[in-house]
Protein backbone atom coordinates (compact mmCIF):
# COMPACT_ATOMS: atom_id res chain seq x y z
CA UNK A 1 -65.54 -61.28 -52.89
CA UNK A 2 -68.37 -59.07 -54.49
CA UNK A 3 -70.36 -56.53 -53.34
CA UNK A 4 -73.71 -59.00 -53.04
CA UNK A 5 -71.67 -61.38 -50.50
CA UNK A 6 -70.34 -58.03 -48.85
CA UNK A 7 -73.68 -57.08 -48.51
CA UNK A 8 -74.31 -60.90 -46.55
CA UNK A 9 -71.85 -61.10 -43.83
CA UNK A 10 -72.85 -59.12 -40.31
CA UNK A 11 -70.96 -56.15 -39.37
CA UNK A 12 -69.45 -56.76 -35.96
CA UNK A 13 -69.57 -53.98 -33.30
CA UNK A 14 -66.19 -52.48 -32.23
CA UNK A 15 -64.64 -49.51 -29.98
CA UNK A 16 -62.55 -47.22 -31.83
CA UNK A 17 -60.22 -43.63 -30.42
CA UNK A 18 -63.40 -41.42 -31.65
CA UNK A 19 -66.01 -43.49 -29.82
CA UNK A 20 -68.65 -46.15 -30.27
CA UNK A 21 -69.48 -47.98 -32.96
CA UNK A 22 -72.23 -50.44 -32.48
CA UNK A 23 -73.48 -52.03 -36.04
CA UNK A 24 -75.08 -55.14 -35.88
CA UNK A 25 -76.19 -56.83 -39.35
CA UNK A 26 -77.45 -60.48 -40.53
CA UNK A 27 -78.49 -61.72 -43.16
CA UNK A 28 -82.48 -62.42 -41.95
CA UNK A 29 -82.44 -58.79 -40.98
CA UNK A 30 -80.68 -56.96 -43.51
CA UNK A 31 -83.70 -56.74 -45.99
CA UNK A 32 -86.74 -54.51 -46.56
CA UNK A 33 -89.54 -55.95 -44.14
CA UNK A 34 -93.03 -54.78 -42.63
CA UNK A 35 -93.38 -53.99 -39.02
CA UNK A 36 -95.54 -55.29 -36.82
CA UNK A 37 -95.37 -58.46 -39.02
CA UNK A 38 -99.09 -59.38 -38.23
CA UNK A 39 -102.45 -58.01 -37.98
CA UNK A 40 -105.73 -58.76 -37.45
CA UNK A 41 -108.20 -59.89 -40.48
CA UNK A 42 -110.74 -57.54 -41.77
CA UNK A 43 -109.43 -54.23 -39.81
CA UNK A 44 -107.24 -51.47 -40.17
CA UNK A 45 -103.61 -51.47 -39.16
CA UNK A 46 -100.27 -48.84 -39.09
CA UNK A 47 -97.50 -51.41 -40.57
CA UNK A 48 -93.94 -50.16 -40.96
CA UNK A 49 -91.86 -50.36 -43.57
CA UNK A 50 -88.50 -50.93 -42.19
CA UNK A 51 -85.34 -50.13 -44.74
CA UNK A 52 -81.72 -51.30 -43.82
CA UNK A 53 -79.15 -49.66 -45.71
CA UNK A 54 -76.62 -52.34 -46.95
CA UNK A 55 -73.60 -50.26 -48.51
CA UNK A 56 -71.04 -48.56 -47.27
CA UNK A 57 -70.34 -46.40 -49.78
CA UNK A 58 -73.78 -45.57 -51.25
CA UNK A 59 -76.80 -44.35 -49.33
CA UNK A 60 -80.69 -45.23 -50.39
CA UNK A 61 -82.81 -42.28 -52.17
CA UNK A 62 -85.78 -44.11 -53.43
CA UNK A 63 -88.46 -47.17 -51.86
CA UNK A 64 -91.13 -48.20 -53.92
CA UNK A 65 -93.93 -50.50 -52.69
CA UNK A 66 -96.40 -52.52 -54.48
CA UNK A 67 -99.32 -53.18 -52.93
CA UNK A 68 -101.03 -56.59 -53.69
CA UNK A 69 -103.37 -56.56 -56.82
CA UNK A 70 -105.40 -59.91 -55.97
CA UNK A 71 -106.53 -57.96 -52.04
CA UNK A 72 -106.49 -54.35 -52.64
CA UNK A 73 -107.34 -52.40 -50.12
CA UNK A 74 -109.80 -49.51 -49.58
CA UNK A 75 -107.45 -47.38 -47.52
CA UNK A 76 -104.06 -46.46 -48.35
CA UNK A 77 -102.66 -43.46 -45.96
CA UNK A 78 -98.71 -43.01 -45.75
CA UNK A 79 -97.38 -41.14 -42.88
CA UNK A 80 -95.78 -37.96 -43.82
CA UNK A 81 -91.71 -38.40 -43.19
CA UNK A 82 -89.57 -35.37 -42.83
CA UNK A 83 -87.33 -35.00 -45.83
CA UNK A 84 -88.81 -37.42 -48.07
CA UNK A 85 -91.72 -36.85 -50.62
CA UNK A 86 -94.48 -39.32 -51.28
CA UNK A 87 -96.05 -40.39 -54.35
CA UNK A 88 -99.12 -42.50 -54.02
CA UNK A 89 -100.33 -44.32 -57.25
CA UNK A 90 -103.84 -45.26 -57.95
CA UNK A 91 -105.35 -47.94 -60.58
CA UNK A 92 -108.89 -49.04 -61.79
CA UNK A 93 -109.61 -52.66 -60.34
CA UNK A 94 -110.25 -55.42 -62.71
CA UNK A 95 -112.89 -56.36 -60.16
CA UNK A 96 -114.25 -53.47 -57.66
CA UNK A 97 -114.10 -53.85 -54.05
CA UNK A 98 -116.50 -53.10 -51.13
CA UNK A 99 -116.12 -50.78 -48.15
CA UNK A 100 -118.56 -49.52 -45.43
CA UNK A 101 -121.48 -50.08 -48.09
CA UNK A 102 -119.26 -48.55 -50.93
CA UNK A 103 -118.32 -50.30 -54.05
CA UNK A 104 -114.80 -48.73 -54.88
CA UNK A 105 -113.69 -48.80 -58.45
CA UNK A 106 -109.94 -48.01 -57.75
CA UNK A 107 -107.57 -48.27 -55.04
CA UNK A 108 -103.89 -47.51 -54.30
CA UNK A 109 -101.45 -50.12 -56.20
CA UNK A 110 -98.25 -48.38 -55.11
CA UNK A 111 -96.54 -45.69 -53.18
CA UNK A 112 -92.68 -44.13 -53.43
CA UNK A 113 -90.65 -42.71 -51.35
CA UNK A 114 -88.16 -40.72 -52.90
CA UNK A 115 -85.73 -36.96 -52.13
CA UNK A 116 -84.60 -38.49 -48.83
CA UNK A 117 -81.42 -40.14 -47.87
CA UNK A 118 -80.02 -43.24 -45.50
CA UNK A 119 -76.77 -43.01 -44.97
CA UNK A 120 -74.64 -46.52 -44.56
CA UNK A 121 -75.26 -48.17 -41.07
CA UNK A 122 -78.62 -46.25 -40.59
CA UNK A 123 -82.37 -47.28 -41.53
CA UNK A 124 -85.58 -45.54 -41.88
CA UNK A 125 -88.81 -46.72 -41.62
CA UNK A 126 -92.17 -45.60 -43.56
CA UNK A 127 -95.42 -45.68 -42.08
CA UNK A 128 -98.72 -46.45 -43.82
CA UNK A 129 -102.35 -46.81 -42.37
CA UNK A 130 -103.81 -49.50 -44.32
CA UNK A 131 -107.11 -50.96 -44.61
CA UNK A 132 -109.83 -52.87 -44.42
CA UNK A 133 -107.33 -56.55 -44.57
CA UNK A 134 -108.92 -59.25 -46.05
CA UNK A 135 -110.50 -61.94 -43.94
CA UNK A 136 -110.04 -64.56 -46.90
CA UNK A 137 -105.96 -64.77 -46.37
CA UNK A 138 -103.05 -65.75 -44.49
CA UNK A 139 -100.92 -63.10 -45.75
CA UNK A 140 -100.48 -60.20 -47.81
CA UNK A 141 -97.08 -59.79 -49.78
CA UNK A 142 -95.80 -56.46 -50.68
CA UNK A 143 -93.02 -56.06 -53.05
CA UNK A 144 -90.61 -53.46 -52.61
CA UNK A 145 -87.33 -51.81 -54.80
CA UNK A 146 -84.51 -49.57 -53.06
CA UNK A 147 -82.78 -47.72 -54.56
CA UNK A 148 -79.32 -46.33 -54.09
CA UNK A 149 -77.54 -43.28 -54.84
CA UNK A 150 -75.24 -44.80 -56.95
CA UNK A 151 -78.27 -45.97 -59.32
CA UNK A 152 -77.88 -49.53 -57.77
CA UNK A 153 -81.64 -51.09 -57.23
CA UNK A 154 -82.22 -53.73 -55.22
CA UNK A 155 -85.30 -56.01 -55.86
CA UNK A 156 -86.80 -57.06 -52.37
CA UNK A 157 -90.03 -59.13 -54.83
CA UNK A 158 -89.16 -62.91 -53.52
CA UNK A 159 -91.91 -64.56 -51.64
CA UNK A 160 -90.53 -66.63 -49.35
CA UNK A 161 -92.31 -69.97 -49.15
CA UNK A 162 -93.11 -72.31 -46.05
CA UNK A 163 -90.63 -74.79 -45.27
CA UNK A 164 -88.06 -73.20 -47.75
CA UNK A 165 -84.70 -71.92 -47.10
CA UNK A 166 -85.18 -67.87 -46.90
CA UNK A 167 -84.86 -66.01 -50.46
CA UNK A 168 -82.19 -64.08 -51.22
CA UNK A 169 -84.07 -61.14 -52.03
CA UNK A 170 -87.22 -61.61 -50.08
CA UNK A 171 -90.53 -59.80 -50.63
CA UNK A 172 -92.23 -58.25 -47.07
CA UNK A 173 -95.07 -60.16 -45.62
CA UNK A 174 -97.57 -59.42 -43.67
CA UNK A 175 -98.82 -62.21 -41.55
CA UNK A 176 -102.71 -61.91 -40.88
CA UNK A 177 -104.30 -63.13 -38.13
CA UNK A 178 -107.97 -63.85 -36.73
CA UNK A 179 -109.39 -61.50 -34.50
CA UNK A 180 -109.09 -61.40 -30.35
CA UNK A 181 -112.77 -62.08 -29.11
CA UNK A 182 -112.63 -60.10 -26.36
CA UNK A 183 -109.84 -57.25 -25.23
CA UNK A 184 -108.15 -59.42 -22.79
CA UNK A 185 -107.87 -61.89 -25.11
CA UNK A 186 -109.87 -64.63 -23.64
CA UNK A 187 -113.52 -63.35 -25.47
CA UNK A 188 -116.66 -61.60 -24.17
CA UNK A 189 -117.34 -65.34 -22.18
CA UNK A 190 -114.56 -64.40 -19.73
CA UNK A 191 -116.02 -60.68 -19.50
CA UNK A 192 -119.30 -61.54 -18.40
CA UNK A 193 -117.68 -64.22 -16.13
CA UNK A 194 -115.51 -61.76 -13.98
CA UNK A 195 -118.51 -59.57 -14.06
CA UNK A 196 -120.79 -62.11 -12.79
CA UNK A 197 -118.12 -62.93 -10.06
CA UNK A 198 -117.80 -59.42 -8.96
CA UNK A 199 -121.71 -59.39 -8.72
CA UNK A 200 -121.48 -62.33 -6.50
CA UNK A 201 -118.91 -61.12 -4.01
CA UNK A 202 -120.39 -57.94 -3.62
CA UNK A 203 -123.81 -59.55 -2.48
CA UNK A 204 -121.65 -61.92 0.07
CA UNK A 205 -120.09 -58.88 1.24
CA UNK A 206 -123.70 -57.36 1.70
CA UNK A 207 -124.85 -60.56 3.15
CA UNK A 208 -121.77 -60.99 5.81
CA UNK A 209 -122.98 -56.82 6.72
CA UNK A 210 -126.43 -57.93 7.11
CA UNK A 211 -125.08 -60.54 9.34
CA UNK A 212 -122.50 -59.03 11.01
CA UNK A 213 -125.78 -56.11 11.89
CA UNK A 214 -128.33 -58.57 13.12
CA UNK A 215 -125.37 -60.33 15.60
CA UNK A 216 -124.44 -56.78 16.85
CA UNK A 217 -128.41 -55.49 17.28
CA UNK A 218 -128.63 -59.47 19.47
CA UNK A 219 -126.18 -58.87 21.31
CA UNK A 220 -127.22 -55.30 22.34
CA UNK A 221 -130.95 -56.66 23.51
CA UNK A 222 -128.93 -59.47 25.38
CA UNK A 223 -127.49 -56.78 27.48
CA UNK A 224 -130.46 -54.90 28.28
CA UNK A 225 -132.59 -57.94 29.23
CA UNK A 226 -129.64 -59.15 31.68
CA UNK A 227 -129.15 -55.41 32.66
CA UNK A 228 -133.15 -54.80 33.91
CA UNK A 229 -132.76 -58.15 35.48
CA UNK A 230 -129.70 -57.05 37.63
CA UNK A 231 -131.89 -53.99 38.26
CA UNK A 232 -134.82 -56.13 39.17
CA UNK A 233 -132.80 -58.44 41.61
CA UNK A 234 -131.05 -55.54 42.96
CA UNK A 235 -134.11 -53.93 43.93
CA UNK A 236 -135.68 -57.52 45.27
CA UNK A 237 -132.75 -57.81 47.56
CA UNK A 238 -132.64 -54.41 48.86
CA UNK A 239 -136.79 -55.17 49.68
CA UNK A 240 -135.78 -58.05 51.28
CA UNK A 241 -133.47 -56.60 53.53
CA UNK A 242 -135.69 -53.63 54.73
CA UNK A 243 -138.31 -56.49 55.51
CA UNK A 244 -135.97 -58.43 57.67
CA UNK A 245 -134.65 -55.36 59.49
CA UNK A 246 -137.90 -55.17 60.60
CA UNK A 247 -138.85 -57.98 61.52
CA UNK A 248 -136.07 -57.91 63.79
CA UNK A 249 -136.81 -54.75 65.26
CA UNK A 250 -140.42 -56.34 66.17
């Protein structure tokens, strides 16, 4: 069996004497890929680029990503990571690009990674700030080559297709997606809606107040009317009474 179909089969996780070994390796995850794999169209996004290595007896030195030529972007900003120095490569555009009012001439066609090291069973992964996306695709493809320590290179440039079986060697993609219209994801509609409903309960809870008010300030006035008319009677009755003594005295 050769190294390539070595490189295929998944690693299964075992306990040995000097501890735990957990390695867990397929074949659809085993390759070079961008993390998160979507973003949103026409904005600016921190994608990932996750590395696997494959060998057990070689670790990776070098990554080198190509950035698509027929979208370039404006913005190209890798992430400084510890122990590995970054080369970012610049070209003149066949046809410039515009940015926040800015015709741009050039832009950033490819970036390496190189002076670090991932040792077998480990990965690394290699941020980059990237923008403005293009809101006239689906996709952007990024084509990638790691290389090993033993001067092995591994072509990750296949762009896998819809409906096809997975490449061998597939290419990183970057799904792109249409923006959210609103934060909670249901647009600014649903915003104004929950505001206008919190509008409307506070006035019902002002309203049920008012009401709750007027019933008490009723009830009070019922109890002093019926209060000076106890008075009233009781003072009637006690007139009464002093008359009739009287009357009897006579």
């Amino acid at each position: 069996m050769n190294a390539k179909r070595l490189r295929r089969l998944p690693v299964v996780g075992c306990l040995t004497a000097g501890g735990l070994v957990l390695l867990a390796a397929g074949p659809a995850f085993a390759h070079v890929s961008v993390q998160p794999g979507e973003a949103e169209k026409g904005g600016y996004s921190t994608i990932n680029f996750k590395v696997p290595n494959e060998r057990d007896d070689a670790s990776t030195v070098k990554l080198e990503v190509t950035l698509p030529s027929d979208h370039p972007l404006a913005s190209v900003m890798p992430q400084p990571v510890p122990g590995w120095d970054i080369k970012v490569t610049k070209s003149k555009l066949a046809k410039p690009v515009e940015s926040h009012g800015e015709k741009i001439n050039e832009a950033v066609t490819k970036v390496t990674w190189s002076g670090g090291k991932i040792e077998p069973g480990m990965f690394q992964q290699f941020p980059v700030s990237v923008g403005q996306l293009p809101e006239d695709a689906d996709q952007m493809v990024f084509k990638a080559l790691q290389t090993y320590d033993n001067k092995e290179v591994v072509r990750w440039i296949e762009e896998p297709k819809e409906g096809a079986a997975e490449p061998e060697n597939p290419a990183p993609v970057l799904k792109l997606v249409d923006p959210a219209k609103g934060a909670d994801g249901q647009g600014a509609d649903a915003s104004s809606g929950k505001a206008k409903d919190a509008t409307a309960g506070s006035e019902a809870a002002a309203s049920d107040a008012s009401d709750a008010s007027n019933d008490k300030d009723g009830s009070d006035t019922t109890a002093r009317v019926l209060g000076i008319a106890g008075i009233v009677i009781g003072a009637a009755g006690v007139a009464f009474g002093v008359v009739a003594g009287r009357r009897r005295s006579a």
